[in-house]
PDB file of N, CA and C in Angstrom:
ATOM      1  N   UNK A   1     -12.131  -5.294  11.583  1.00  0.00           N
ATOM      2  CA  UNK A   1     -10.737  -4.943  11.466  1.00  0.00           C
ATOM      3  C   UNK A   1     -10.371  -4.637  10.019  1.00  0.00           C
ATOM      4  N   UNK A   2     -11.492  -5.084   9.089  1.00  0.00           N
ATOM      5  CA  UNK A   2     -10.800  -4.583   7.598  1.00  0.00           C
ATOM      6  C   UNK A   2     -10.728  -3.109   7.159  1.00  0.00           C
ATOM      7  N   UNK A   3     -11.741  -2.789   8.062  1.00  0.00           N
ATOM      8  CA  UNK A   3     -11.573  -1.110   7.258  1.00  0.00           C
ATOM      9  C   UNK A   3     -10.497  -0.256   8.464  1.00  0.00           C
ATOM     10  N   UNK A   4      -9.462  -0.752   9.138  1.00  0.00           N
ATOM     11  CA  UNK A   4      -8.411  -0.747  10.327  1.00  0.00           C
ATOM     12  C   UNK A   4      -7.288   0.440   9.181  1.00  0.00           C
ATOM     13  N   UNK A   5      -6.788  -0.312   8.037  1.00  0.00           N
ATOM     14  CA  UNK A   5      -5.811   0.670   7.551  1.00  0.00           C
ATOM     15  C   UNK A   5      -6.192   1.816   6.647  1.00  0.00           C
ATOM     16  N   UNK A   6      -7.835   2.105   6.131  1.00  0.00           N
ATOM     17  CA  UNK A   6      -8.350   2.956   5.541  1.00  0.00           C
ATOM     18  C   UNK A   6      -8.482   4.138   6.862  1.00  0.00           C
ATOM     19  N   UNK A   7      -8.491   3.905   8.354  1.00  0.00           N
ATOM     20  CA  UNK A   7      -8.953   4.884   8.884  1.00  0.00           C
ATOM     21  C   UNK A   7      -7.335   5.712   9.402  1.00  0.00           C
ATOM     22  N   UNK A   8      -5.983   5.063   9.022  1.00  0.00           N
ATOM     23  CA  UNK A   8      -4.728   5.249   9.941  1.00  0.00           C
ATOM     24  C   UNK A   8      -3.443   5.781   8.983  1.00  0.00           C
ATOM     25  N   UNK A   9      -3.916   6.976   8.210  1.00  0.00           N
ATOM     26  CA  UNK A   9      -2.615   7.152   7.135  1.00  0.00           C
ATOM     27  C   UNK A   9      -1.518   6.318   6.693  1.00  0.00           C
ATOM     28  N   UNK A  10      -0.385   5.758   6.610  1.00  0.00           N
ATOM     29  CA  UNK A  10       0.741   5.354   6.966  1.00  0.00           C
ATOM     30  C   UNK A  10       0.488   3.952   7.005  1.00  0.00           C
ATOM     31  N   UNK A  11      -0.311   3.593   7.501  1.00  0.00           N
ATOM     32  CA  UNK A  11      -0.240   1.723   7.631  1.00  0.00           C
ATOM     33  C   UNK A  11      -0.567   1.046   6.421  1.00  0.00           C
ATOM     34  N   UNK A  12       0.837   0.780   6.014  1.00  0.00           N
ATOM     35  CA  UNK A  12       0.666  -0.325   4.950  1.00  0.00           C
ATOM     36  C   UNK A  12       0.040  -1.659   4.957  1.00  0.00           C
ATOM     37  N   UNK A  13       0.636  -2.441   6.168  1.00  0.00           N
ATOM     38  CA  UNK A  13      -0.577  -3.801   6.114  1.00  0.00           C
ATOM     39  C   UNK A  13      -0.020  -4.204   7.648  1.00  0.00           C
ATOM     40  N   UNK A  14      -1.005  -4.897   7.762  1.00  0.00           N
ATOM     41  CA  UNK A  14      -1.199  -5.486   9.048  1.00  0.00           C
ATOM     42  C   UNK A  14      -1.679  -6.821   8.702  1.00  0.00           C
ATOM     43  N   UNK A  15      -1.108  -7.368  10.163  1.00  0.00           N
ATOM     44  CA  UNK A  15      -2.068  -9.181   9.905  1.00  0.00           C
ATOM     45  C   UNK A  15      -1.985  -9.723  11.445  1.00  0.00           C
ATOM     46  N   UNK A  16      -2.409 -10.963  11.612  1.00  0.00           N
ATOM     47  CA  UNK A  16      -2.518 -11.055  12.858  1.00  0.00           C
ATOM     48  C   UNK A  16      -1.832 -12.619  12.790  1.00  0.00           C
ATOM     49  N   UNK A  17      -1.031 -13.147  13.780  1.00  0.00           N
ATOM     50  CA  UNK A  17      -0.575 -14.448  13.822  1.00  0.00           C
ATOM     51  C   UNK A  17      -0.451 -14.963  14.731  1.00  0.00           C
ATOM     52  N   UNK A  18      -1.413 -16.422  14.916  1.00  0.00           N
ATOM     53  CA  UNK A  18      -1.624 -17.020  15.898  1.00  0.00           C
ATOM     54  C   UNK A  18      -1.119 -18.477  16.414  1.00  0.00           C
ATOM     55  N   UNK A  19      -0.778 -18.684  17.503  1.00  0.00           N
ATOM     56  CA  UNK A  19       0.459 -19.600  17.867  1.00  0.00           C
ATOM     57  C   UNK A  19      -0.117 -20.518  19.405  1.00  0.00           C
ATOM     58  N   UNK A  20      -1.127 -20.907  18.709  1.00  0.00           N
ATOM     59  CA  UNK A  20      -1.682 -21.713  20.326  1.00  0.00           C
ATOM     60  C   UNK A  20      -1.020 -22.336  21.421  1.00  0.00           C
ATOM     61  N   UNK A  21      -1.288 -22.695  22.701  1.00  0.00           N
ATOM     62  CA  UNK A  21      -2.187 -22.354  22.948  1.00  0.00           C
ATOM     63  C   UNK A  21      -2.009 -21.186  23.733  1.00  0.00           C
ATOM     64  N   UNK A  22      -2.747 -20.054  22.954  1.00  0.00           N
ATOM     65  CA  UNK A  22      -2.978 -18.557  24.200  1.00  0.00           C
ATOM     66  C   UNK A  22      -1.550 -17.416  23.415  1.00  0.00           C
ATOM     67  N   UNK A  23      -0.655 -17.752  22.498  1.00  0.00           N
ATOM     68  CA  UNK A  23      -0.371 -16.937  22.379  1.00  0.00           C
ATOM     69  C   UNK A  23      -0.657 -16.001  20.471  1.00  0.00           C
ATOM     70  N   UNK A  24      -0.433 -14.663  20.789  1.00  0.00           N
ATOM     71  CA  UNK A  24      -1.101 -14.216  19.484  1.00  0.00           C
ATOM     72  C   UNK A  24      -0.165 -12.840  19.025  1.00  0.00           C
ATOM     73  N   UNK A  25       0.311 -12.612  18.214  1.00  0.00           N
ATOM     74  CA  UNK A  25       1.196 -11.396  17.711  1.00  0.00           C
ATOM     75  C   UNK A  25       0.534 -11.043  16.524  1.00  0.00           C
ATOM     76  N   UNK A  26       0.808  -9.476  16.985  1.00  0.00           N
ATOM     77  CA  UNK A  26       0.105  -8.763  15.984  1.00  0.00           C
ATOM     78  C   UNK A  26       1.138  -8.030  15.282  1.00  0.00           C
ATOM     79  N   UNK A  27       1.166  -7.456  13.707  1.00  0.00           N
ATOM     80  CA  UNK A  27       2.626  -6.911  12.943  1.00  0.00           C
ATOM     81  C   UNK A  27       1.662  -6.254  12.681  1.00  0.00           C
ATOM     82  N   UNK A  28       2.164  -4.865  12.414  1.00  0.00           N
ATOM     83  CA  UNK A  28       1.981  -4.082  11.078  1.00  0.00           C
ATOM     84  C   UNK A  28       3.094  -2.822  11.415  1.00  0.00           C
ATOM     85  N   UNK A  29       2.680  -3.170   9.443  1.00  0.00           N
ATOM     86  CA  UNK A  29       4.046  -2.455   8.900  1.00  0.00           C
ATOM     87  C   UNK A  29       3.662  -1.150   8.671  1.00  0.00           C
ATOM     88  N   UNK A  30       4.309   0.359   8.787  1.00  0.00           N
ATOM     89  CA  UNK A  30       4.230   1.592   8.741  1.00  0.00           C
ATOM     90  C   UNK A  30       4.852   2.133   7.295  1.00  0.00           C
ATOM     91  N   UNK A  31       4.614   3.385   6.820  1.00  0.00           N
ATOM     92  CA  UNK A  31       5.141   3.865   5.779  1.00  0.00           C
ATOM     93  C   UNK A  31       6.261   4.695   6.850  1.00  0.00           C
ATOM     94  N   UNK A  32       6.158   5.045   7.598  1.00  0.00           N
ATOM     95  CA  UNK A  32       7.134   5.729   8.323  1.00  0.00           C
ATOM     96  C   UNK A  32       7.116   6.167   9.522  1.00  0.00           C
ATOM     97  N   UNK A  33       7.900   6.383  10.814  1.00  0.00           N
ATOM     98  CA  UNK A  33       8.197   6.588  11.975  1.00  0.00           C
ATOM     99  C   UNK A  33       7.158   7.564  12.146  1.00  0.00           C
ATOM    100  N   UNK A  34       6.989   8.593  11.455  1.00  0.00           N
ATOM    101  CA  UNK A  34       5.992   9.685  11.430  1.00  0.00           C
ATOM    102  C   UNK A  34       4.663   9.537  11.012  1.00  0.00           C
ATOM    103  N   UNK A  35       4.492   8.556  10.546  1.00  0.00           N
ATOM    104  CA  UNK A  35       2.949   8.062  10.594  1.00  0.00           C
ATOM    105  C   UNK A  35       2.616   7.215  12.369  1.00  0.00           C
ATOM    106  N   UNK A  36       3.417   5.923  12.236  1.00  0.00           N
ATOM    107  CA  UNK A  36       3.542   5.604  13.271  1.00  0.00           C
ATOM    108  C   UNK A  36       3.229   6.281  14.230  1.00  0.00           C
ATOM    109  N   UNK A  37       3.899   7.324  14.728  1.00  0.00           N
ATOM    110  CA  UNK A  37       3.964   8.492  15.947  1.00  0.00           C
ATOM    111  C   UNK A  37       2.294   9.193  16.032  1.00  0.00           C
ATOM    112  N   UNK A  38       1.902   9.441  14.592  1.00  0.00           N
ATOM    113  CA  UNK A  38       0.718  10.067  14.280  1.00  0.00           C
ATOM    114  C   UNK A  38      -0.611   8.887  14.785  1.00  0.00           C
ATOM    115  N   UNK A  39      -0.498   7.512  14.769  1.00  0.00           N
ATOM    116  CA  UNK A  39      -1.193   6.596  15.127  1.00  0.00           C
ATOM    117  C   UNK A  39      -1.065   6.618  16.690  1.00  0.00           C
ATOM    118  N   UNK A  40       0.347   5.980  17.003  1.00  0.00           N
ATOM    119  CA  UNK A  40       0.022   5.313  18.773  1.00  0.00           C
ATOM    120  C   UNK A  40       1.127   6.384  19.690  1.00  0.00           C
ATOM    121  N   UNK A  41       1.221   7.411  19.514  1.00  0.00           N
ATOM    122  CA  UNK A  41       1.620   8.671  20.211  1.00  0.00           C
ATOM    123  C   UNK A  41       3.481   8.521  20.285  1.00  0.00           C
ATOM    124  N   UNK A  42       3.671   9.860  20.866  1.00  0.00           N
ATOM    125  CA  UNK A  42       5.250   9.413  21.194  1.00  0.00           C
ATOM    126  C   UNK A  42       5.724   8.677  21.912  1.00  0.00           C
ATOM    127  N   UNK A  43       4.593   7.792  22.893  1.00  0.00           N
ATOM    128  CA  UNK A  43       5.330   6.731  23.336  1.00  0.00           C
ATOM    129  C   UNK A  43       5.651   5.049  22.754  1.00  0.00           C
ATOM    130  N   UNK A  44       5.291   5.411  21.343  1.00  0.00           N
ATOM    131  CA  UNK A  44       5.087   3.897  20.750  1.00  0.00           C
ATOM    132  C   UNK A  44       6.104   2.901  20.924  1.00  0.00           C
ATOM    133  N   UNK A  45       7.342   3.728  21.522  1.00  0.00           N
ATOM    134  CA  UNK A  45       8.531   2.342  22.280  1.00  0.00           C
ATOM    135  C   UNK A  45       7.795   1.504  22.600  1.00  0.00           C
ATOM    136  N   UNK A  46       6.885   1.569  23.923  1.00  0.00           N
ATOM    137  CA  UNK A  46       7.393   1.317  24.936  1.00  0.00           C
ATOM    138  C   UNK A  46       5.865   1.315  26.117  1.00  0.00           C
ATOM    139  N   UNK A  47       4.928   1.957  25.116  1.00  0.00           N
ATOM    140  CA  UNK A  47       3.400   1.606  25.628  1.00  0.00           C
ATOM    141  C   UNK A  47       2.513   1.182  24.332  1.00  0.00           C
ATOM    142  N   UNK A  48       1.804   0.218  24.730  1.00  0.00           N
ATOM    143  CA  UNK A  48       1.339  -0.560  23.313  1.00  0.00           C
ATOM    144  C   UNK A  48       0.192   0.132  23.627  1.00  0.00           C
ATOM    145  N   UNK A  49      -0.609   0.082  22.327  1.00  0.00           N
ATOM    146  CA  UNK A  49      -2.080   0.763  21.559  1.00  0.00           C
ATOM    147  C   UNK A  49      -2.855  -0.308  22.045  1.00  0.00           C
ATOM    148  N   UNK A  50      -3.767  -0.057  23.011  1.00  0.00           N
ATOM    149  CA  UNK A  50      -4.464  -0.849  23.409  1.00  0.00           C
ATOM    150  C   UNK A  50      -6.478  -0.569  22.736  1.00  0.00           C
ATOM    151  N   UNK A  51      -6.985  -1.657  21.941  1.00  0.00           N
ATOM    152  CA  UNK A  51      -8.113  -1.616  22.023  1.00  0.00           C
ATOM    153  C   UNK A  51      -8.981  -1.158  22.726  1.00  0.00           C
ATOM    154  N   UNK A  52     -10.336  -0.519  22.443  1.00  0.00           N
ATOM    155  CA  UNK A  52     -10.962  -0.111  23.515  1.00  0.00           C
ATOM    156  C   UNK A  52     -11.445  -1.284  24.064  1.00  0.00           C
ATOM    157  N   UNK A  53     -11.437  -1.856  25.586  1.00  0.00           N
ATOM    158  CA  UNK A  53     -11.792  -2.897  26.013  1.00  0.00           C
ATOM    159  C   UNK A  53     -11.098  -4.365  25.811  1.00  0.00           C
ATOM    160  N   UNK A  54     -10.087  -3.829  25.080  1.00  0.00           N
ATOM    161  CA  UNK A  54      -9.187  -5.536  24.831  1.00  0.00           C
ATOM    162  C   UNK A  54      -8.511  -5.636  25.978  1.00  0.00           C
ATOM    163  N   UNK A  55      -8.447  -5.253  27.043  1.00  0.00           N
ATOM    164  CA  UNK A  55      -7.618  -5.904  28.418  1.00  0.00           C
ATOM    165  C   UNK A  55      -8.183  -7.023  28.982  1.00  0.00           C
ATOM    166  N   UNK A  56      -9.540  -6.516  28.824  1.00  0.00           N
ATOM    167  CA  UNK A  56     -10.583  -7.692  29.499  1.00  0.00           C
ATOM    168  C   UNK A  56      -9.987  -9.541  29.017  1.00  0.00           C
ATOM    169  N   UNK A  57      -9.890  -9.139  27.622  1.00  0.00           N
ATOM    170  CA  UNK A  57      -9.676 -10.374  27.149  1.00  0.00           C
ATOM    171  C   UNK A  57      -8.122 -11.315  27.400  1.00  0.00           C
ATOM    172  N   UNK A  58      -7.256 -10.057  27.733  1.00  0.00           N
ATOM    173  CA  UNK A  58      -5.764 -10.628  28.096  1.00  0.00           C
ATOM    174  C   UNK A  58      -5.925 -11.544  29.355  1.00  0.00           C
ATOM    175  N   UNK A  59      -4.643 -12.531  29.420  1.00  0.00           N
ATOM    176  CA  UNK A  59      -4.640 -13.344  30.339  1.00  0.00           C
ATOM    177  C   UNK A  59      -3.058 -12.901  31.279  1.00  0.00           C
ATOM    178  N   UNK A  60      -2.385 -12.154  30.578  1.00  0.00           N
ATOM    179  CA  UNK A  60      -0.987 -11.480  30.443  1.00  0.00           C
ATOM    180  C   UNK A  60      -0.914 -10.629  30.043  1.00  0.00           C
ATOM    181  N   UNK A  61      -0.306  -9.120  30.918  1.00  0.00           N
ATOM    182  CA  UNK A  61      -0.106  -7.960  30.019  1.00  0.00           C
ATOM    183  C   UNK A  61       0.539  -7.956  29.002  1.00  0.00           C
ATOM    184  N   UNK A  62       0.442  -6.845  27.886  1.00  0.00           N
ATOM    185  CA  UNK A  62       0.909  -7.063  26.727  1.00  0.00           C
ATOM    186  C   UNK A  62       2.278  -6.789  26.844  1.00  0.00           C
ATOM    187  N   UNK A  63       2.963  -7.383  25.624  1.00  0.00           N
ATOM    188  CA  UNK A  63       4.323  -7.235  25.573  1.00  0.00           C
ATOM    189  C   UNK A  63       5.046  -6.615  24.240  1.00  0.00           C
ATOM    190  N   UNK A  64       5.982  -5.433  24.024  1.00  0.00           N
ATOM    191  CA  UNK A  64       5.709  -4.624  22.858  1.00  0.00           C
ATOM    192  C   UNK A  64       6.969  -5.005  22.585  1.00  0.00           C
ATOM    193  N   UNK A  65       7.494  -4.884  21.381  1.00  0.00           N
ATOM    194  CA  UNK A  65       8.564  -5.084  20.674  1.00  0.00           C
ATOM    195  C   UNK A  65       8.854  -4.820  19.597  1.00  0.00           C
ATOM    196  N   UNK A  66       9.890  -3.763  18.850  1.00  0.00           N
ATOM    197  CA  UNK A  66       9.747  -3.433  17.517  1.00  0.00           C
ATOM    198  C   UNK A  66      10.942  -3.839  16.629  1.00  0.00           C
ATOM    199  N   UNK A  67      10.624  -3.471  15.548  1.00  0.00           N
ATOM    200  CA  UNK A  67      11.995  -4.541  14.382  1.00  0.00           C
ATOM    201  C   UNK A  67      12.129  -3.473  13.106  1.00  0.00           C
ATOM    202  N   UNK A  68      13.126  -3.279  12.821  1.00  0.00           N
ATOM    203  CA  UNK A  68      13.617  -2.752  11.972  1.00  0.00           C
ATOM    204  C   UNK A  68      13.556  -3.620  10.649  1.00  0.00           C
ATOM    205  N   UNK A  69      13.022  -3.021   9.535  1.00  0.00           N
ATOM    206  CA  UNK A  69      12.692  -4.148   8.093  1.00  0.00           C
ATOM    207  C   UNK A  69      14.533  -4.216   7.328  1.00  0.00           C
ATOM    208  N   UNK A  70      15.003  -4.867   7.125  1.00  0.00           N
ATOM    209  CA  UNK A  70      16.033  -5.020   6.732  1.00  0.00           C
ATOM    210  C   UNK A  70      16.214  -6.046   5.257  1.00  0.00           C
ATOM    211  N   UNK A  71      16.062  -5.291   4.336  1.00  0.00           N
ATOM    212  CA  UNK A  71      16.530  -6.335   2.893  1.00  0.00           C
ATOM    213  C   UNK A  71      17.345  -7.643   2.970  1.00  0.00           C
ATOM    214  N   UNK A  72      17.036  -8.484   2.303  1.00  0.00           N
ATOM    215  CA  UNK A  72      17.958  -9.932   2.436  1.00  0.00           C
ATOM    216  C   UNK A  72      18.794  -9.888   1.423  1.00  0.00           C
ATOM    217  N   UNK A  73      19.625  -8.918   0.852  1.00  0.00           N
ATOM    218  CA  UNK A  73      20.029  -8.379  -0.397  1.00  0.00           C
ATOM    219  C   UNK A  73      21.770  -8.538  -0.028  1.00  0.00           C
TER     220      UNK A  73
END
């Protein structure tokens, strides 16, 4: 997964955070909507980027959700 944002224009950083038992969220942050789009297609609402073969490992379909970065200013 380290060489993940050298292959994806736009992706500033990613990380992975884990919250036992069984659950796991993944972030990463974009330089922009248009990189984004250029990574996980025009449906990135609303269908998540699935690994090749990471279903196998789910116990629960995935669940997508996005957030707007907002300054604490």
């Amino acid at each position: 997964m380290r060489a993940f944002p050298e292959r994806h224009p736009g992706l500033v950083a990613h990380e992975v955070l884990l919250a036992p038992p069984g659950t796991l969220l993944y972030v990463s942050r974009w330089r922009s909507e248009a990189d984004l789009v250029a990574y996980a297609g025009e449906h990135w609402r609303d269908q998540p980027v699935v690994l090749p073969e990471e279903d196998e490992y789910l116990v629960a379909p995935l669940q997508v959700r996005h957030f707007t970065h907002a300054p604490l200013n």
